[in-house]
PDB file of N, CA and C in Angstrom:
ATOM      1  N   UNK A   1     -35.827-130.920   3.664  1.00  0.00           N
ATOM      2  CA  UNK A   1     -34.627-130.263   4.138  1.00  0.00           C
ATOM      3  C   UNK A   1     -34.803-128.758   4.020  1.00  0.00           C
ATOM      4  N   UNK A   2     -34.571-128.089   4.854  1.00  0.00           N
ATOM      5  CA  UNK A   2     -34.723-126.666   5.145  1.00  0.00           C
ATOM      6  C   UNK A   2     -33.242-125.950   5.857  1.00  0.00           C
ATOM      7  N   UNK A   3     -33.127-125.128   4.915  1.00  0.00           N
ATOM      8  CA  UNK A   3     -31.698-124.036   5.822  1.00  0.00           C
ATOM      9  C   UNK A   3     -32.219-122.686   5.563  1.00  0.00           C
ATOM     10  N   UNK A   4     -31.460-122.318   6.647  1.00  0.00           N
ATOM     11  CA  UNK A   4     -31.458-120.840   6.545  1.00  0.00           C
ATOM     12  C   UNK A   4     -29.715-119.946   6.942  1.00  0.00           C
ATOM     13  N   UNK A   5     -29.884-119.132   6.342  1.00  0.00           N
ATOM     14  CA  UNK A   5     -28.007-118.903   6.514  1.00  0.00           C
ATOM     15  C   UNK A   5     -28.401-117.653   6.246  1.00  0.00           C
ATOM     16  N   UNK A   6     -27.742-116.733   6.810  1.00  0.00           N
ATOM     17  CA  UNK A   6     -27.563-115.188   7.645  1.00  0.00           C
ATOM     18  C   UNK A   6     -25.850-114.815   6.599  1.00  0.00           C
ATOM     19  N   UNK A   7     -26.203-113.669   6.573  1.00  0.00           N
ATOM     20  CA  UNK A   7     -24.871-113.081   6.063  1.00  0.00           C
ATOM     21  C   UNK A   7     -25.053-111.362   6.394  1.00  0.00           C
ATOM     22  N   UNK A   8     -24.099-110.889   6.014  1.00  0.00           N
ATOM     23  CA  UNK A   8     -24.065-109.748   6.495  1.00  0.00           C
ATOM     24  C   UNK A   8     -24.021-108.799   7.804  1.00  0.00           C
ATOM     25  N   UNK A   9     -23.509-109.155   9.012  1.00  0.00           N
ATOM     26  CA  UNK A   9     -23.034-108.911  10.210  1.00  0.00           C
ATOM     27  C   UNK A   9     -22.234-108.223   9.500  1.00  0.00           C
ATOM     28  N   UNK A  10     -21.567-107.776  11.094  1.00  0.00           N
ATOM     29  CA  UNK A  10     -19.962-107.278  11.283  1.00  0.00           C
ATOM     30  C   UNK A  10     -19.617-106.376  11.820  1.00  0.00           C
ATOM     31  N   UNK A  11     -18.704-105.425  12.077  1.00  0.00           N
ATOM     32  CA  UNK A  11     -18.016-104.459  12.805  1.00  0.00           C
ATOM     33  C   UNK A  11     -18.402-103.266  12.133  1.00  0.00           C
ATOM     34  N   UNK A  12     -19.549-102.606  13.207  1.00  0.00           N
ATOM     35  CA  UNK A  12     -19.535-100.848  12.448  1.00  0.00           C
ATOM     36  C   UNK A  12     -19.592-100.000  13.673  1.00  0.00           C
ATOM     37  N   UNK A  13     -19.359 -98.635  13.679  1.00  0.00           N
ATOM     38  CA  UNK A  13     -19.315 -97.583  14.818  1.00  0.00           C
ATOM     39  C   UNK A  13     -20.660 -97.072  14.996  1.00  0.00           C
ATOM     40  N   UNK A  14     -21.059 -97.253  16.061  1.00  0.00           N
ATOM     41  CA  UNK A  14     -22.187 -96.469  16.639  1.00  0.00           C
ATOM     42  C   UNK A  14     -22.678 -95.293  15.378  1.00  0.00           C
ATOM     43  N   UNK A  15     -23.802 -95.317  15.635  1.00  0.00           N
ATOM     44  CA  UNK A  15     -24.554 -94.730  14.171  1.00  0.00           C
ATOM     45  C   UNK A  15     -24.644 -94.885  12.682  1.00  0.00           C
ATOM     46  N   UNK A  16     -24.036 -96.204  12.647  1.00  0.00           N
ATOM     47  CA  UNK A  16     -23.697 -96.873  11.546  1.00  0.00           C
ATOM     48  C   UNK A  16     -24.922 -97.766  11.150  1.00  0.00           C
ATOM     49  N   UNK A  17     -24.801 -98.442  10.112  1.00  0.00           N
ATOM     50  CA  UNK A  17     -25.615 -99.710   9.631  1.00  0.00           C
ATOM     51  C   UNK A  17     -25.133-100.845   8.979  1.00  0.00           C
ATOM     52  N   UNK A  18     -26.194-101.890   8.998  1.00  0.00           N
ATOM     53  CA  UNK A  18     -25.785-103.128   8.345  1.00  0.00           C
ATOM     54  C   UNK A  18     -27.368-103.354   8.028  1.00  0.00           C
ATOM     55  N   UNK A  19     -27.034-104.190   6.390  1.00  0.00           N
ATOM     56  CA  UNK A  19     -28.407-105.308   6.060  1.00  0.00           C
ATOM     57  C   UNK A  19     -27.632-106.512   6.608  1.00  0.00           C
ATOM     58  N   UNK A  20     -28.621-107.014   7.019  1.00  0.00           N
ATOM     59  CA  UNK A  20     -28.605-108.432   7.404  1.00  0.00           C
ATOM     60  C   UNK A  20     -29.559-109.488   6.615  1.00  0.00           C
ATOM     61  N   UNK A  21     -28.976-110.415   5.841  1.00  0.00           N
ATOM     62  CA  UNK A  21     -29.623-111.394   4.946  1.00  0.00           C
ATOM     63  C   UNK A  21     -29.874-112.562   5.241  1.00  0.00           C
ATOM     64  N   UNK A  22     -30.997-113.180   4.871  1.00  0.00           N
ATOM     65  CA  UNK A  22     -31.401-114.669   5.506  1.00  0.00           C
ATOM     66  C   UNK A  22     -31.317-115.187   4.031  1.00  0.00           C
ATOM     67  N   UNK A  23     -30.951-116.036   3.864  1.00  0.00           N
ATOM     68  CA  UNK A  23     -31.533-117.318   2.422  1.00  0.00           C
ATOM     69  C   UNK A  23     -31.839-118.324   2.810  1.00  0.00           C
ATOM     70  N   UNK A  24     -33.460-118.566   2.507  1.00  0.00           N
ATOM     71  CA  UNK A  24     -33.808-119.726   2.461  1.00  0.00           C
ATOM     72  C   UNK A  24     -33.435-120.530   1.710  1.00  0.00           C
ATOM     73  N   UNK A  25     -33.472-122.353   1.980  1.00  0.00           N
ATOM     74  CA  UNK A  25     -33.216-123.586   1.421  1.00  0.00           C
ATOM     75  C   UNK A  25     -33.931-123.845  -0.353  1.00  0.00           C
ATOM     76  N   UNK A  26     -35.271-123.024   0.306  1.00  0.00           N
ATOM     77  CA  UNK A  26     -36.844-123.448  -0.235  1.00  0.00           C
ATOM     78  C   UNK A  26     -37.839-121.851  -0.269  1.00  0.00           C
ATOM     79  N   UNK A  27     -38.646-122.140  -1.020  1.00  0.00           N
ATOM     80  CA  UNK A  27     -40.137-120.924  -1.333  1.00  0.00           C
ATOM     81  C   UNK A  27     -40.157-120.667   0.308  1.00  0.00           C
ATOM     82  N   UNK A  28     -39.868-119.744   0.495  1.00  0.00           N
ATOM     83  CA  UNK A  28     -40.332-118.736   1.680  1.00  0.00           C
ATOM     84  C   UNK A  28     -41.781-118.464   1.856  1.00  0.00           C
ATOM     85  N   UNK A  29     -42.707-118.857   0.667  1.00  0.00           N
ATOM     86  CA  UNK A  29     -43.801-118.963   0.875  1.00  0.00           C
ATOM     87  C   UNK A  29     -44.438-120.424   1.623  1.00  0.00           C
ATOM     88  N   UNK A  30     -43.509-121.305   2.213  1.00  0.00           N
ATOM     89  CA  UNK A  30     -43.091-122.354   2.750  1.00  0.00           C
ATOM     90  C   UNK A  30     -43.555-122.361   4.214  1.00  0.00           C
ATOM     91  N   UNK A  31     -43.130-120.759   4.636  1.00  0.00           N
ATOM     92  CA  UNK A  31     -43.329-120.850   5.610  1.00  0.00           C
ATOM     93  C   UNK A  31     -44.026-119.741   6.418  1.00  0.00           C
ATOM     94  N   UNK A  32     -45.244-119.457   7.425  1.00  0.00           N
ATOM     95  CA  UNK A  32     -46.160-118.657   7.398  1.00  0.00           C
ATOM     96  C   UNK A  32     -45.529-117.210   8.284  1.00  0.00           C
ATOM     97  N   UNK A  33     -44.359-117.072   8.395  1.00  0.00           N
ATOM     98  CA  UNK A  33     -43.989-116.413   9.271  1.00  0.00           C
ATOM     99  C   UNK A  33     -42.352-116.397   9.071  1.00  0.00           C
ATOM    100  N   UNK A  34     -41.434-115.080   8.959  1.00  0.00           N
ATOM    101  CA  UNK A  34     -40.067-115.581   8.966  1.00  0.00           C
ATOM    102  C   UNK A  34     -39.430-113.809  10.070  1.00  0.00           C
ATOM    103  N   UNK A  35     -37.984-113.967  10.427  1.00  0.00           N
ATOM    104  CA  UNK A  35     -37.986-112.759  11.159  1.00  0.00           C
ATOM    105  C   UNK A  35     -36.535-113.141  11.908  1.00  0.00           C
ATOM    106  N   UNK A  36     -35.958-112.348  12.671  1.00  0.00           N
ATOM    107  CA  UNK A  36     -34.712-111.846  13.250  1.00  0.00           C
ATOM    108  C   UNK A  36     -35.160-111.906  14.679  1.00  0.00           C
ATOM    109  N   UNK A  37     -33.952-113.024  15.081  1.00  0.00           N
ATOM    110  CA  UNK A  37     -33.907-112.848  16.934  1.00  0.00           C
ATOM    111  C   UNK A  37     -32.146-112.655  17.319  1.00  0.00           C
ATOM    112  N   UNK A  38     -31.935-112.000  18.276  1.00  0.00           N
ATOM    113  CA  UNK A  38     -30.609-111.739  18.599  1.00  0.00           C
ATOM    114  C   UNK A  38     -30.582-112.242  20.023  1.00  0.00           C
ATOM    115  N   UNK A  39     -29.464-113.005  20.173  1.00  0.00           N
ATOM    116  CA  UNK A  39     -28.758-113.003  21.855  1.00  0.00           C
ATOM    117  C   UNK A  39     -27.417-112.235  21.819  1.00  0.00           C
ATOM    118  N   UNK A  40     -27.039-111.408  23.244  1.00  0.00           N
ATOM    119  CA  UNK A  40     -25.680-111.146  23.710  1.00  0.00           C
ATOM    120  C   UNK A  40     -25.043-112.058  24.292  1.00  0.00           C
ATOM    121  N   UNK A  41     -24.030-112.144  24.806  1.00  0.00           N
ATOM    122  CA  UNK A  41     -23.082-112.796  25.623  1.00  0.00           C
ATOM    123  C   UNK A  41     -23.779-112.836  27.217  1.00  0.00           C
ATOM    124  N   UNK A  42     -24.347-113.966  27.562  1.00  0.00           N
ATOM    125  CA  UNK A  42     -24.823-113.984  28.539  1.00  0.00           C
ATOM    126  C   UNK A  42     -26.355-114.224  29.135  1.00  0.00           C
ATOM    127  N   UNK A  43     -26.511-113.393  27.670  1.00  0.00           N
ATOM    128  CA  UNK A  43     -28.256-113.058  28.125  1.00  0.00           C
ATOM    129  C   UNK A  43     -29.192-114.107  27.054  1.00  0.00           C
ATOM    130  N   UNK A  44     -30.410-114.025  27.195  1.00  0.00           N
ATOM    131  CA  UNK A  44     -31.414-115.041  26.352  1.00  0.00           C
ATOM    132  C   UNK A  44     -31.781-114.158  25.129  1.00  0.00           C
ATOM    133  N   UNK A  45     -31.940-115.381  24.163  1.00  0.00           N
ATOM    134  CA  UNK A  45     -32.246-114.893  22.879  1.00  0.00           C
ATOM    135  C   UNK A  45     -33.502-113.962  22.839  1.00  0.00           C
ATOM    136  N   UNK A  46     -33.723-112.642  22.525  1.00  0.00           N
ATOM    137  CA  UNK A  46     -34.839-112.033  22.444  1.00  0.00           C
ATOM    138  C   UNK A  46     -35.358-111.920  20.835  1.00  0.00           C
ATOM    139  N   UNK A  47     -36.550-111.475  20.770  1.00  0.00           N
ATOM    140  CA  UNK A  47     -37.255-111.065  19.390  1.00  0.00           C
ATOM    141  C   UNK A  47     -36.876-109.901  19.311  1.00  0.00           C
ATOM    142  N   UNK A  48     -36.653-109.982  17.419  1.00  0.00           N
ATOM    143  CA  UNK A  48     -36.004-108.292  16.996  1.00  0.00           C
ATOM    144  C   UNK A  48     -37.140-107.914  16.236  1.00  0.00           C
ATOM    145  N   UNK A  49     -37.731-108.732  15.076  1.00  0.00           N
ATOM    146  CA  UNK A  49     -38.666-108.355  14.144  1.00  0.00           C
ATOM    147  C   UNK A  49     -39.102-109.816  13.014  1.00  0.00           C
ATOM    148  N   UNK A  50     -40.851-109.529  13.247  1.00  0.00           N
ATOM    149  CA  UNK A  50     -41.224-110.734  12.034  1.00  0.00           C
ATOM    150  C   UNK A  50     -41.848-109.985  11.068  1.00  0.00           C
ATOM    151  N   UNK A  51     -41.820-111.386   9.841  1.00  0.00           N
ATOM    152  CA  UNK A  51     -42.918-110.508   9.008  1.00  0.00           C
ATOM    153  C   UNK A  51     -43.603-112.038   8.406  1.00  0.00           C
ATOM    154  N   UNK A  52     -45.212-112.037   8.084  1.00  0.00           N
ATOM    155  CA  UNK A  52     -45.717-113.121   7.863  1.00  0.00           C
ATOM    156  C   UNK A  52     -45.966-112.966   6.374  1.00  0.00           C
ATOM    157  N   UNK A  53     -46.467-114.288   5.764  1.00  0.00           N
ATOM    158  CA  UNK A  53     -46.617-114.569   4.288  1.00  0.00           C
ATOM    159  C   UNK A  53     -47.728-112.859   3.939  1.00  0.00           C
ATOM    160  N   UNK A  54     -48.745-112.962   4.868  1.00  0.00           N
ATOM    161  CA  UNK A  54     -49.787-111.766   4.408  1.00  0.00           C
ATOM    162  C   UNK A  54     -48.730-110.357   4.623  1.00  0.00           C
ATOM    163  N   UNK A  55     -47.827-110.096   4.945  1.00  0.00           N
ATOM    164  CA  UNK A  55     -47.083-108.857   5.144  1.00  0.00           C
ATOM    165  C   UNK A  55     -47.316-108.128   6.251  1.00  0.00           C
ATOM    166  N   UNK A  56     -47.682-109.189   7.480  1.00  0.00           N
ATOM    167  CA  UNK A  56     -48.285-108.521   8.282  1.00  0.00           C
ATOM    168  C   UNK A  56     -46.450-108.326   9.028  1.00  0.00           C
ATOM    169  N   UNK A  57     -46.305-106.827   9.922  1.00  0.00           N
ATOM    170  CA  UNK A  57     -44.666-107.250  10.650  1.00  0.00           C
ATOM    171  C   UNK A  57     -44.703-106.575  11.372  1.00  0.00           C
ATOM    172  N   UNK A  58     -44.039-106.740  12.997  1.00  0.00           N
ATOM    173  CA  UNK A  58     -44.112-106.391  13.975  1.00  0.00           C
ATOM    174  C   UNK A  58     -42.671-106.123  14.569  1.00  0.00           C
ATOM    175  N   UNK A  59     -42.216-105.449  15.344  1.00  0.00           N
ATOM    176  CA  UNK A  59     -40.914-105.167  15.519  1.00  0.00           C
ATOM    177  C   UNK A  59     -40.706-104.916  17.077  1.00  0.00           C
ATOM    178  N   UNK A  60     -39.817-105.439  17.935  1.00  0.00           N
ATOM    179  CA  UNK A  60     -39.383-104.980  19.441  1.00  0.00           C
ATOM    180  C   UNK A  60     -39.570-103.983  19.607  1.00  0.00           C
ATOM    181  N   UNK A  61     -39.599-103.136  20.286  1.00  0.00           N
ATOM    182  CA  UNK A  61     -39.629-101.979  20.640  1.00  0.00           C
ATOM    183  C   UNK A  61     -38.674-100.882  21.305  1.00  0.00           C
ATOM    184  N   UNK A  62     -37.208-102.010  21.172  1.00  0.00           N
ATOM    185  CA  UNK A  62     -35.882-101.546  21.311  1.00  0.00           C
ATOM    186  C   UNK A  62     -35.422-101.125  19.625  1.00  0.00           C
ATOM    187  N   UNK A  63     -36.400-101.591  19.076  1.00  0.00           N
ATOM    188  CA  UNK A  63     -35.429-101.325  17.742  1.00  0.00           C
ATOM    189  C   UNK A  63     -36.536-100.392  16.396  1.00  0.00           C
ATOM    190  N   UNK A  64     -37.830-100.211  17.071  1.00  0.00           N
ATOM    191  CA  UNK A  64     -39.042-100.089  16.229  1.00  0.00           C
ATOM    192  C   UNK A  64     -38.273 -98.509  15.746  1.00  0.00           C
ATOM    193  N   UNK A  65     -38.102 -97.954  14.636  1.00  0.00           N
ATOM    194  CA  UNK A  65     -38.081 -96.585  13.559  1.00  0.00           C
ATOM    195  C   UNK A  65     -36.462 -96.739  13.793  1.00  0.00           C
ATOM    196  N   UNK A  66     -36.118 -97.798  13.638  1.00  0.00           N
ATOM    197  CA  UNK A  66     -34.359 -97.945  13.367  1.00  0.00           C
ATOM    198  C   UNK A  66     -34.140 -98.778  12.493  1.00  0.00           C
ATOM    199  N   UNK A  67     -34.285-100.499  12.595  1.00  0.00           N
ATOM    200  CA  UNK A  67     -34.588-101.527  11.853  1.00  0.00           C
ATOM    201  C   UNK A  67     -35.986-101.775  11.047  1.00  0.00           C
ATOM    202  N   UNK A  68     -35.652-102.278   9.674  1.00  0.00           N
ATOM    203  CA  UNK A  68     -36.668-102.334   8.645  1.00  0.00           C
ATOM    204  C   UNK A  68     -36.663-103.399   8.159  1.00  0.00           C
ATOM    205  N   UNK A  69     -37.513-104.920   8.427  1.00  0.00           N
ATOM    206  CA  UNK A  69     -37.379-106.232   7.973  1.00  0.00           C
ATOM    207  C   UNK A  69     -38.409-106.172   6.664  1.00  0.00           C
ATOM    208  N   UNK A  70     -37.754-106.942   5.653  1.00  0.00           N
ATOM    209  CA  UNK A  70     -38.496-107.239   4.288  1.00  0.00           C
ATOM    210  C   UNK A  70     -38.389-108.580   3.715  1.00  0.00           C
ATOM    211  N   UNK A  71     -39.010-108.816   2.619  1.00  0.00           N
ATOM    212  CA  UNK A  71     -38.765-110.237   1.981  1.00  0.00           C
ATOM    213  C   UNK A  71     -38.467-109.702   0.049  1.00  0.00           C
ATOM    214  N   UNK A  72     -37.776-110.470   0.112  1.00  0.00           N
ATOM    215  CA  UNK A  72     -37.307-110.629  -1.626  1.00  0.00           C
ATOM    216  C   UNK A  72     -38.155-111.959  -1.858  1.00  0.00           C
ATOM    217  N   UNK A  73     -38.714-112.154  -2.836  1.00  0.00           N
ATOM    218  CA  UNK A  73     -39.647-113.383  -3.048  1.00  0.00           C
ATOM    219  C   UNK A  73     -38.794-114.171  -3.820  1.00  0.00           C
ATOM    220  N   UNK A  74     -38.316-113.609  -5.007  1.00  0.00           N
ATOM    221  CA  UNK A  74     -37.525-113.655  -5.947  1.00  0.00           C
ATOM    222  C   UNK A  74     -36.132-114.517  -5.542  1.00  0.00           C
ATOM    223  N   UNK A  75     -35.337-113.710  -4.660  1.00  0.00           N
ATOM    224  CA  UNK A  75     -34.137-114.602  -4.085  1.00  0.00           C
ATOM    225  C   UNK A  75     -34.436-115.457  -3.262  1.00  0.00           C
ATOM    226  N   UNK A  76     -35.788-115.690  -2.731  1.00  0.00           N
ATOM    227  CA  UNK A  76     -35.753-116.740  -0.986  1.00  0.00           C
ATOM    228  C   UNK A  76     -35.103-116.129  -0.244  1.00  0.00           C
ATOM    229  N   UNK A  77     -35.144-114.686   0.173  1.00  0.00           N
ATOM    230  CA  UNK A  77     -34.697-114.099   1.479  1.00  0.00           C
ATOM    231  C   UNK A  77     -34.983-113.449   2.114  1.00  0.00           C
ATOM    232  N   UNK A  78     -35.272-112.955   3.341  1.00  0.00           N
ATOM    233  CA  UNK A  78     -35.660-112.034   4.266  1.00  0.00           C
ATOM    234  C   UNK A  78     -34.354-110.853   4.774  1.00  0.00           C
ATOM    235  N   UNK A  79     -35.196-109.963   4.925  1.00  0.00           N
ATOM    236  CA  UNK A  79     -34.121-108.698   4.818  1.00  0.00           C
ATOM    237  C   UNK A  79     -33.911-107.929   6.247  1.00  0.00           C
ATOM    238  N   UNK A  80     -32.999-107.813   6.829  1.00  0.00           N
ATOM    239  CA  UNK A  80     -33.037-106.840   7.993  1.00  0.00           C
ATOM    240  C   UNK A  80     -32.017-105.541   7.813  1.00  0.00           C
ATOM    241  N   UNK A  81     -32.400-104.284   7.184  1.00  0.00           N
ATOM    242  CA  UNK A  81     -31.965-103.073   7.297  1.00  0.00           C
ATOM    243  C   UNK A  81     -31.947-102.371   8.704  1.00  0.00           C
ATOM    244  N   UNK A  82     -30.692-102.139   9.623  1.00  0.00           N
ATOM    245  CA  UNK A  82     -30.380-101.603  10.576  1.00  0.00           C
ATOM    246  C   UNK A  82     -29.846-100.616  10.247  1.00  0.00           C
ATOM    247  N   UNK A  83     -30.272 -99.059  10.969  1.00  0.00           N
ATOM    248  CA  UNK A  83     -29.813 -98.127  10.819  1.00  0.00           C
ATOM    249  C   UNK A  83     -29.467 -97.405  12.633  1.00  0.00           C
ATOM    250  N   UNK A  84     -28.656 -96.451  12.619  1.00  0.00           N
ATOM    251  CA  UNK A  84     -28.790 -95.807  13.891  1.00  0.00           C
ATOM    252  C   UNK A  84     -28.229 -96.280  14.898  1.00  0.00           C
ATOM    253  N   UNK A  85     -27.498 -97.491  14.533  1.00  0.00           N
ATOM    254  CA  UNK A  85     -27.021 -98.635  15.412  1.00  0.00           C
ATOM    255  C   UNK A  85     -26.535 -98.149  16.446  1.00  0.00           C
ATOM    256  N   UNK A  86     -26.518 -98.801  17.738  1.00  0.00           N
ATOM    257  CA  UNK A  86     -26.163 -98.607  19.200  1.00  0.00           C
ATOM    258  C   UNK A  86     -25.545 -99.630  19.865  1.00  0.00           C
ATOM    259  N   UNK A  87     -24.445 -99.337  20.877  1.00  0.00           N
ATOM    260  CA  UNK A  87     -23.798-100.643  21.172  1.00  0.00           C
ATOM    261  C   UNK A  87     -24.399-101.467  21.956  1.00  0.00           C
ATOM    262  N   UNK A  88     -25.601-101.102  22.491  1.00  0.00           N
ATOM    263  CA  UNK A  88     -26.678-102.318  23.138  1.00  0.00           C
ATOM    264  C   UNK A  88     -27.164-103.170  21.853  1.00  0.00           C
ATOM    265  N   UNK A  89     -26.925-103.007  20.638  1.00  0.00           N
ATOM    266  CA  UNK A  89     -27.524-104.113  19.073  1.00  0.00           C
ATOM    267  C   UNK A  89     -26.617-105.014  19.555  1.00  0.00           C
ATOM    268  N   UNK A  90     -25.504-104.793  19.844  1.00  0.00           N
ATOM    269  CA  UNK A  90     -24.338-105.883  19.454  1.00  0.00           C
ATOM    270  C   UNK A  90     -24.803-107.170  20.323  1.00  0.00           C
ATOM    271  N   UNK A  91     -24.651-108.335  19.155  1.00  0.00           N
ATOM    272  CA  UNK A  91     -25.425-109.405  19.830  1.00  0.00           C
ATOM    273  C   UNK A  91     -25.478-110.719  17.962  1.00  0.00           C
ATOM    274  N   UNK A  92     -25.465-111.425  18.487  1.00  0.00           N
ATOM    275  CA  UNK A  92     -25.754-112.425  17.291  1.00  0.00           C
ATOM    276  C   UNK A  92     -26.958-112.818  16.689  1.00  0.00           C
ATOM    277  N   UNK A  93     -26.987-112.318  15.491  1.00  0.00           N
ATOM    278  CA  UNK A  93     -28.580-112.419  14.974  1.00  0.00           C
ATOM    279  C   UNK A  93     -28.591-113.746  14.362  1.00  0.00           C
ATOM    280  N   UNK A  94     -29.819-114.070  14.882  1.00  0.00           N
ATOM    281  CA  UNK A  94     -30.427-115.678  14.118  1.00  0.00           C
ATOM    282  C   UNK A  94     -32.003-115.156  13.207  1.00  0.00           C
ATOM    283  N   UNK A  95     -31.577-115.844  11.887  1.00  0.00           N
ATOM    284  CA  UNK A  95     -32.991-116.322  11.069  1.00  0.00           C
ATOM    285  C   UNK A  95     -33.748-117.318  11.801  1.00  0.00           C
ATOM    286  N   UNK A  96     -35.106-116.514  11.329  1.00  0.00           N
ATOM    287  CA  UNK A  96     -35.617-117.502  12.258  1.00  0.00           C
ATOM    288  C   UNK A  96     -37.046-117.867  11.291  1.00  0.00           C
ATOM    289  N   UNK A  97     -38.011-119.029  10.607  1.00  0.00           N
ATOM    290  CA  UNK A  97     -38.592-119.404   9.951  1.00  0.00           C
ATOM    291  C   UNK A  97     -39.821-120.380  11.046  1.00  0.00           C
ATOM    292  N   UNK A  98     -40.849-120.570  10.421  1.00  0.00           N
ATOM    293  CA  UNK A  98     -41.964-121.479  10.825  1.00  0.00           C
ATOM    294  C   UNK A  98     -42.682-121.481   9.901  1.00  0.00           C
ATOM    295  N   UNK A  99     -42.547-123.461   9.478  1.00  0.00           N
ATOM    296  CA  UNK A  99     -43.357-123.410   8.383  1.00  0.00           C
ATOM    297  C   UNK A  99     -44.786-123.738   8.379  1.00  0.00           C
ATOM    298  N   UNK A 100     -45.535-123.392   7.126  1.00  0.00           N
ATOM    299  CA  UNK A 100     -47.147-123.655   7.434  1.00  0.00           C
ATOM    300  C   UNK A 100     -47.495-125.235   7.218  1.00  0.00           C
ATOM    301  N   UNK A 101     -48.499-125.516   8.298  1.00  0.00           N
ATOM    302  CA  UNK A 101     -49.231-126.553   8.646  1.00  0.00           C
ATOM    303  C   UNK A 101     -48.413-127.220   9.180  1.00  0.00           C
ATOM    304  N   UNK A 102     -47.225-127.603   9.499  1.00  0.00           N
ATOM    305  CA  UNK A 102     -46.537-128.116  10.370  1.00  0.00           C
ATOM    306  C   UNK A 102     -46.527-127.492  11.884  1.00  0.00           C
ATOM    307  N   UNK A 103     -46.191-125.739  11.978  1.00  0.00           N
ATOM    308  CA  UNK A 103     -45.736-125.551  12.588  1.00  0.00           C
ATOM    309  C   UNK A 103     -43.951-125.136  12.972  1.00  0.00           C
ATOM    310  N   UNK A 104     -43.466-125.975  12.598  1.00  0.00           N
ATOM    311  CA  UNK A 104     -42.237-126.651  12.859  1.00  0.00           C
ATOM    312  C   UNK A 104     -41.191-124.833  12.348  1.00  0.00           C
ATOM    313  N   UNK A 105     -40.361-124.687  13.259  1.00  0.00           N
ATOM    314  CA  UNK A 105     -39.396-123.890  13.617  1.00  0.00           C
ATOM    315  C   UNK A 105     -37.964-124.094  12.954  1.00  0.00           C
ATOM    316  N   UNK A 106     -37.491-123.343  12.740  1.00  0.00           N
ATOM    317  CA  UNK A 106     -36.418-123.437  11.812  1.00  0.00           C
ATOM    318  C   UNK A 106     -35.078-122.092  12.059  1.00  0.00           C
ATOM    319  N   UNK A 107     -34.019-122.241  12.603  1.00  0.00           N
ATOM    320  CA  UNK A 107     -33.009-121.379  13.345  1.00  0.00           C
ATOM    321  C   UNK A 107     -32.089-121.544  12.517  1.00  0.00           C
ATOM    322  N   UNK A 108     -31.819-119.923  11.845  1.00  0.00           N
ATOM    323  CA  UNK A 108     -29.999-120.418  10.990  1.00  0.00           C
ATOM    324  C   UNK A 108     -28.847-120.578  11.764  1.00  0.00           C
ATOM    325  N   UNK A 109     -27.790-119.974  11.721  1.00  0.00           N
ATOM    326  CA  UNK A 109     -26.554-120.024  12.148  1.00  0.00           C
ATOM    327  C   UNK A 109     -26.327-119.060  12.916  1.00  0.00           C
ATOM    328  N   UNK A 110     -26.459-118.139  12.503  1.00  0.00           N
ATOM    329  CA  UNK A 110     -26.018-116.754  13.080  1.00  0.00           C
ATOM    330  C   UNK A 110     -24.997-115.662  12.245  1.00  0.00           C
ATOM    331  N   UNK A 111     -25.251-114.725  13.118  1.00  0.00           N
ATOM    332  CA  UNK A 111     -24.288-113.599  12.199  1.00  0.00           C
ATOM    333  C   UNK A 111     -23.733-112.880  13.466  1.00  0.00           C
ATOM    334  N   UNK A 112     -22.725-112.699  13.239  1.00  0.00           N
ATOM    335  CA  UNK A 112     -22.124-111.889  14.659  1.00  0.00           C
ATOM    336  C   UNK A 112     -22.240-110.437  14.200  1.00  0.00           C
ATOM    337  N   UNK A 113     -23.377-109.112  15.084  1.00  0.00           N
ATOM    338  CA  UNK A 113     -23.238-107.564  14.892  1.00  0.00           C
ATOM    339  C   UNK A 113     -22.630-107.476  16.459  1.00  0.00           C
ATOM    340  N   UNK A 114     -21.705-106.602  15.886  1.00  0.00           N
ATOM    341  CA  UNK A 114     -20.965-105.798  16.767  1.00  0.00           C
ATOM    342  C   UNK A 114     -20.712-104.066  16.734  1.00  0.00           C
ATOM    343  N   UNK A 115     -21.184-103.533  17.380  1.00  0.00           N
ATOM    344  CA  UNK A 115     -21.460-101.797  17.201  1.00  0.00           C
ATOM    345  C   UNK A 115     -20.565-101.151  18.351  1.00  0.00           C
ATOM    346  N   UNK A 116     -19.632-100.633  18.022  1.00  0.00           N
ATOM    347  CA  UNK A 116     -18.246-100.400  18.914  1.00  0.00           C
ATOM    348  C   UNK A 116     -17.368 -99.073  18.103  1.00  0.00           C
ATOM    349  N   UNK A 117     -17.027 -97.904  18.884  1.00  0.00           N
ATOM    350  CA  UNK A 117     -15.909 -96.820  18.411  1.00  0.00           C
ATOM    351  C   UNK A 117     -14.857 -97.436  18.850  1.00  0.00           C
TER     352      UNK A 117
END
């Protein structure tokens, strides 16, 4: 059994920020790869940012020297620090996990960001 659950969304004004938190079920070392995807109203879920067990992390390029993804080992969570925010962010972020030697994919719930004066 595996979850993942998102916290930290919500309502901030343009140039604002939010962390965004994932908690894993289980050892995050579980799984070889973990990271942040967002959809808007309408549109398909895109990639925001991963980061793998080796620390390797890669980021969109809508969001690269704004957003800063990390891992806490300690709590089982993955971290998304948004800064600079713009009302094109606003969109629902999903955790997103794949564990090793399976493969197998793993989607939390979501968090609703909304970036609005």
């Amino acid at each position: 059994q595996v979850q993942l659950v998102e916290s930290g969304g919500g309502l901030v004004q343009p140039g604002g920020s939010l962390r965004l938190s994932c908690a894993a079920s289980r050892s995050i070392f579980s799984f070889n790869s973990m990271g942040w995807y967002r959809q808007a109203p309408g549109k398909e879920r895109e990639f925001v940012a991963t980061i793998t067990t080796g620390g390797n992390i890669n980021y969109a390029d809508s969001v690269k020297g704004r957003f800063t993804i990390s891992r806490d080992d300690v709590k089982n969570t993955v971290l998304l620090q948004m800064n600079s925010l713009k009302p094109e962010d606003t969109a629902v972020y999903y955790c997103w996990a794949r564990k090793v030697f399976t493969e197998y994919e793993y989607w939390g719930q979501g968090t609703q960001v909304t970036v609005s004066s």
